[in-house]
C-alpha atoms as a PDB file:
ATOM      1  CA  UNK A   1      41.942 -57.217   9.473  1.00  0.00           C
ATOM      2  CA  UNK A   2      38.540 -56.859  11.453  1.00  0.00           C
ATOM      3  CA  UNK A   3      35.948 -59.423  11.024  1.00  0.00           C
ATOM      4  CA  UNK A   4      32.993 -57.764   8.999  1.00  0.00           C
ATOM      5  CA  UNK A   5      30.907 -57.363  12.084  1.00  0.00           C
ATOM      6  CA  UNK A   6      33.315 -54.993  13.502  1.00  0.00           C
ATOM      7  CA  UNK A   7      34.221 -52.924  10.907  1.00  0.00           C
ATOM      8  CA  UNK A   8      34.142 -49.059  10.933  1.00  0.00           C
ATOM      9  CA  UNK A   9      31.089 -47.773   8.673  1.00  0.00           C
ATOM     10  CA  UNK A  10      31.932 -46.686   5.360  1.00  0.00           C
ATOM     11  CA  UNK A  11      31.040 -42.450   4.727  1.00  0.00           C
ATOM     12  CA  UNK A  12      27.954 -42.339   3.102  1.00  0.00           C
ATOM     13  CA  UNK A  13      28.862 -38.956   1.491  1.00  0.00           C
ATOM     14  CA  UNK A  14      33.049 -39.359   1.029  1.00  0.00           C
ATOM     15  CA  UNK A  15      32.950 -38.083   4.412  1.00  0.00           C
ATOM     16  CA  UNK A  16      30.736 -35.575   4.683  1.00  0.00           C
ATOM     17  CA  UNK A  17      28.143 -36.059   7.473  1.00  0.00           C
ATOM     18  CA  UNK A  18      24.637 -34.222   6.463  1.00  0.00           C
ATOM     19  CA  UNK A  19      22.816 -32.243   9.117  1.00  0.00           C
ATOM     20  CA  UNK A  20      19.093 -31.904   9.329  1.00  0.00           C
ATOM     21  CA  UNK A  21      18.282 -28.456   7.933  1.00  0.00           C
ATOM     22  CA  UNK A  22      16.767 -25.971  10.334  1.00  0.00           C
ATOM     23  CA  UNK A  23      15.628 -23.305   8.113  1.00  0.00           C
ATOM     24  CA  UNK A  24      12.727 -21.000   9.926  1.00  0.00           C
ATOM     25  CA  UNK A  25      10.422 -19.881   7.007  1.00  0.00           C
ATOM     26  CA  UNK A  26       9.222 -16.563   7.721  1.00  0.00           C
ATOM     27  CA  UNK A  27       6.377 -15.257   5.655  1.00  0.00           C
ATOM     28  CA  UNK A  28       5.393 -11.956   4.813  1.00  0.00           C
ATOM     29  CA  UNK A  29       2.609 -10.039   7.181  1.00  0.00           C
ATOM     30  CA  UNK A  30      -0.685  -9.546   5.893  1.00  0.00           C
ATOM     31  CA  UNK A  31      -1.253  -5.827   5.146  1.00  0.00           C
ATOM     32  CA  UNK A  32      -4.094  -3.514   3.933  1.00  0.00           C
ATOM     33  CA  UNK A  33      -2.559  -2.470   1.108  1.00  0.00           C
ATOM     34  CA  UNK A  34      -5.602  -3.713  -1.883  1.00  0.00           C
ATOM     35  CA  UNK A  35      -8.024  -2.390   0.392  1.00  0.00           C
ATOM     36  CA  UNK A  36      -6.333   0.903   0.529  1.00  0.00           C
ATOM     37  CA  UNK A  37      -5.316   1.117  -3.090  1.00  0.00           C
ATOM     38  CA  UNK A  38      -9.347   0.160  -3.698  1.00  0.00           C
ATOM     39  CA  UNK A  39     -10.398   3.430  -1.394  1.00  0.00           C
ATOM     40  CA  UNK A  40      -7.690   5.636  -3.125  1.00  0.00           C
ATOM     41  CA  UNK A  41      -8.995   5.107  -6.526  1.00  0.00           C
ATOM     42  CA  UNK A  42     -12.722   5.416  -5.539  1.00  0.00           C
ATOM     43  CA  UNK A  43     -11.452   8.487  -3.524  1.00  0.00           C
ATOM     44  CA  UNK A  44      -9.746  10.294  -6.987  1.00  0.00           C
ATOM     45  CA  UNK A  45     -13.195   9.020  -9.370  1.00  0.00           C
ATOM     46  CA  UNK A  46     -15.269  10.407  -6.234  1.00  0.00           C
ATOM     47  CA  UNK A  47     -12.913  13.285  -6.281  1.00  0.00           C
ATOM     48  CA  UNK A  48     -15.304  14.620  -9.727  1.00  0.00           C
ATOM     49  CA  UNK A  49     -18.519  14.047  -8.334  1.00  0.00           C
ATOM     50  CA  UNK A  50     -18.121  17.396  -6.288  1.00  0.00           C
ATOM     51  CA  UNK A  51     -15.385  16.467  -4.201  1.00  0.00           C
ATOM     52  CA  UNK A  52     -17.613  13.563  -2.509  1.00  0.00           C
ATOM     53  CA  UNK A  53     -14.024  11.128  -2.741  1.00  0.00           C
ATOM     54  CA  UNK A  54     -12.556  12.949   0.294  1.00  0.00           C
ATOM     55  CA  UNK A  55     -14.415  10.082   2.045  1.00  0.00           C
ATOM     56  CA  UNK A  56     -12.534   7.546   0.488  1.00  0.00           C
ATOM     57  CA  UNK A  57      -9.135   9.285   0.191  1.00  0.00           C
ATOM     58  CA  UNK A  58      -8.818   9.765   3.725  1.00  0.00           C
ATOM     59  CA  UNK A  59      -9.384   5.879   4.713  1.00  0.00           C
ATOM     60  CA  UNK A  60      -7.195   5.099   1.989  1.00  0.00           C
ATOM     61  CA  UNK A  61      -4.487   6.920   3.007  1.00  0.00           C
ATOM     62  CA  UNK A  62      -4.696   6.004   6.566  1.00  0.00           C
ATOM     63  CA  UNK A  63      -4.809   2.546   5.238  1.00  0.00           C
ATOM     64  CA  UNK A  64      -1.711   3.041   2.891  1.00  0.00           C
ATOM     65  CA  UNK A  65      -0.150   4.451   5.684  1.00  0.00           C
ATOM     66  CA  UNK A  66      -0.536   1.591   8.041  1.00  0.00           C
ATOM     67  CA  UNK A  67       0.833  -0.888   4.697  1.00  0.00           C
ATOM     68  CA  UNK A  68       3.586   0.671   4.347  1.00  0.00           C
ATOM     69  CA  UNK A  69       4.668   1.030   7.997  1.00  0.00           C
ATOM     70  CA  UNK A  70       5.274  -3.247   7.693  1.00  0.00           C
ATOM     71  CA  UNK A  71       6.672  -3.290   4.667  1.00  0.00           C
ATOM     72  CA  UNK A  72       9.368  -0.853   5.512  1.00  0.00           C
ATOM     73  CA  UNK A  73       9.945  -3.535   8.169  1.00  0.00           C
ATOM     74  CA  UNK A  74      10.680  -6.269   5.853  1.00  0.00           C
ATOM     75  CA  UNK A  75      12.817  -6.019   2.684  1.00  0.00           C
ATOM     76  CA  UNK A  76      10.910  -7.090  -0.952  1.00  0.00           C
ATOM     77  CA  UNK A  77       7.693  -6.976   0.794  1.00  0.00           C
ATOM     78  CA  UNK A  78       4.737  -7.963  -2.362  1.00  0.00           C
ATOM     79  CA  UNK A  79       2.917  -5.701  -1.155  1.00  0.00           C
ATOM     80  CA  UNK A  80       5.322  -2.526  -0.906  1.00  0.00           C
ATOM     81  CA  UNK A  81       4.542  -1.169  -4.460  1.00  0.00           C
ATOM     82  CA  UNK A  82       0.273  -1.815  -4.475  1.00  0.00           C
ATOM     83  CA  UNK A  83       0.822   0.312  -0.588  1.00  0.00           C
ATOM     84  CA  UNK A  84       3.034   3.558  -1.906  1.00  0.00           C
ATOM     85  CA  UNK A  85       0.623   3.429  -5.425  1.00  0.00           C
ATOM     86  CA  UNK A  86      -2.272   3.723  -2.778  1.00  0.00           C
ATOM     87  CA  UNK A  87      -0.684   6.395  -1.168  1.00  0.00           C
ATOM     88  CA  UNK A  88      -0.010   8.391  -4.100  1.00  0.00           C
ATOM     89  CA  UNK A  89      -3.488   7.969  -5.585  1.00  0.00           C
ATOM     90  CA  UNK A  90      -5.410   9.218  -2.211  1.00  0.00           C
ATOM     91  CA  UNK A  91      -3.069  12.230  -2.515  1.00  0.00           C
ATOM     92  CA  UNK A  92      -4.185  12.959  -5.607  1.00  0.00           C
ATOM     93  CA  UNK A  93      -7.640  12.584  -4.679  1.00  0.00           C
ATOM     94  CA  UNK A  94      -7.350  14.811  -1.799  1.00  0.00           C
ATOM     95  CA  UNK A  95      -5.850  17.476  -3.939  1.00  0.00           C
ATOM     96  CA  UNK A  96      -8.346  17.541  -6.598  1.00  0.00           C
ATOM     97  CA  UNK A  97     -11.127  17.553  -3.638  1.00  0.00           C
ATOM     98  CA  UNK A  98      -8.999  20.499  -2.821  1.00  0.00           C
ATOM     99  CA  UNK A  99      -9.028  21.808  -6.636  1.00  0.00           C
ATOM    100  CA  UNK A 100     -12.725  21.367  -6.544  1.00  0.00           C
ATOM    101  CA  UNK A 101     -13.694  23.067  -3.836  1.00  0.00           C
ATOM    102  CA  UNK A 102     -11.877  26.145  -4.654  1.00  0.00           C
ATOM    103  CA  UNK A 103     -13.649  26.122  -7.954  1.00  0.00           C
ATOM    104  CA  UNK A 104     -17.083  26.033  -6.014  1.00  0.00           C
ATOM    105  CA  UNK A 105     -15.810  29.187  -4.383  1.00  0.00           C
ATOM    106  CA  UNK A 106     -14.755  30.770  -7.028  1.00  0.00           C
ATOM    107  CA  UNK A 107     -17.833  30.406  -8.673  1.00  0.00           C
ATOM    108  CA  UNK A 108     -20.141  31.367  -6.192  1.00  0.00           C
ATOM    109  CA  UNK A 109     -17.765  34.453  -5.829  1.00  0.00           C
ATOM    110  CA  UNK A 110     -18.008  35.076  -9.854  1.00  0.00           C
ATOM    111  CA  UNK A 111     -21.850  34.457  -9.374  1.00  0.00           C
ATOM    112  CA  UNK A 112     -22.214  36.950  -6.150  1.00  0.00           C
ATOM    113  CA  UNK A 113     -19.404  39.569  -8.262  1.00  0.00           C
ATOM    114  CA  UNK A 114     -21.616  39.561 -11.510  1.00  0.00           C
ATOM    115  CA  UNK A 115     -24.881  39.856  -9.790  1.00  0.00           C
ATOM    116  CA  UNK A 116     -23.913  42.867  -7.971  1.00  0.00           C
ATOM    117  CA  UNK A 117     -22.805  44.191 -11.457  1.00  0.00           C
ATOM    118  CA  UNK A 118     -26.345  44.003 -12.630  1.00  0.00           C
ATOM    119  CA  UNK A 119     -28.488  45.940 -10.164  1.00  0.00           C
ATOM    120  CA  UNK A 120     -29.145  49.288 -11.184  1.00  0.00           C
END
């Protein structure tokens, strides 16, 4: 038998030595994707007003566009639903800019067709 100064050290953990953990926490990136789902919206309630959301829709779209370009990069991004919803709503606001402007031609042809109906 040793004397007790010389004795091996007893396992803390039956044996099992514990290692320092060196976990790198990565966060996600910052995107644009609120600021682009804010211009998409404004771009589709614009959209009424005589097609005057076409300048929000297009911003918003770029801006969607750019969001979802980093969350593709990184699985479960929090942001990857608000940036394809953006991108869906300044669609629809460019199409019913579209919509509305080929009403405002079609009723100035109507207008310009019906007047030539009434001269004698």
């Amino acid at each position: 038998m040793q004397p007790p100064s010389q004795q091996a050290p007893a396992p803390i953990l039956s044996g099992m030595v514990q290692q320092p953990s060196q976990q790198i926490i990565i966060g996600a990136p910052s995107t644009n994707a609120t600021a682009a789902l804010v211009l998409s919206i404004l771009g589709i309630v614009g959209s009424l007003f005589y097609g005057l959301g076409i300048v929000c829709s297009i911003p918003g779209l770029i801006l969607a566009n750019g969001a979802l370009l980093i969350t593709n990069q990184f699985p479960n991004h929090p942001d990857a639903g608000m940036a394809k919803a953006a991108k869906v709503c300044a669609w629809v606001g460019i199409g019913i800019f579209i919509v509305m402007i080929l009403l405002v031609v079609a009723a100035g042809l109507l207008y310009v067709w019906a007047a030539s109906l009434a001269e004698p």
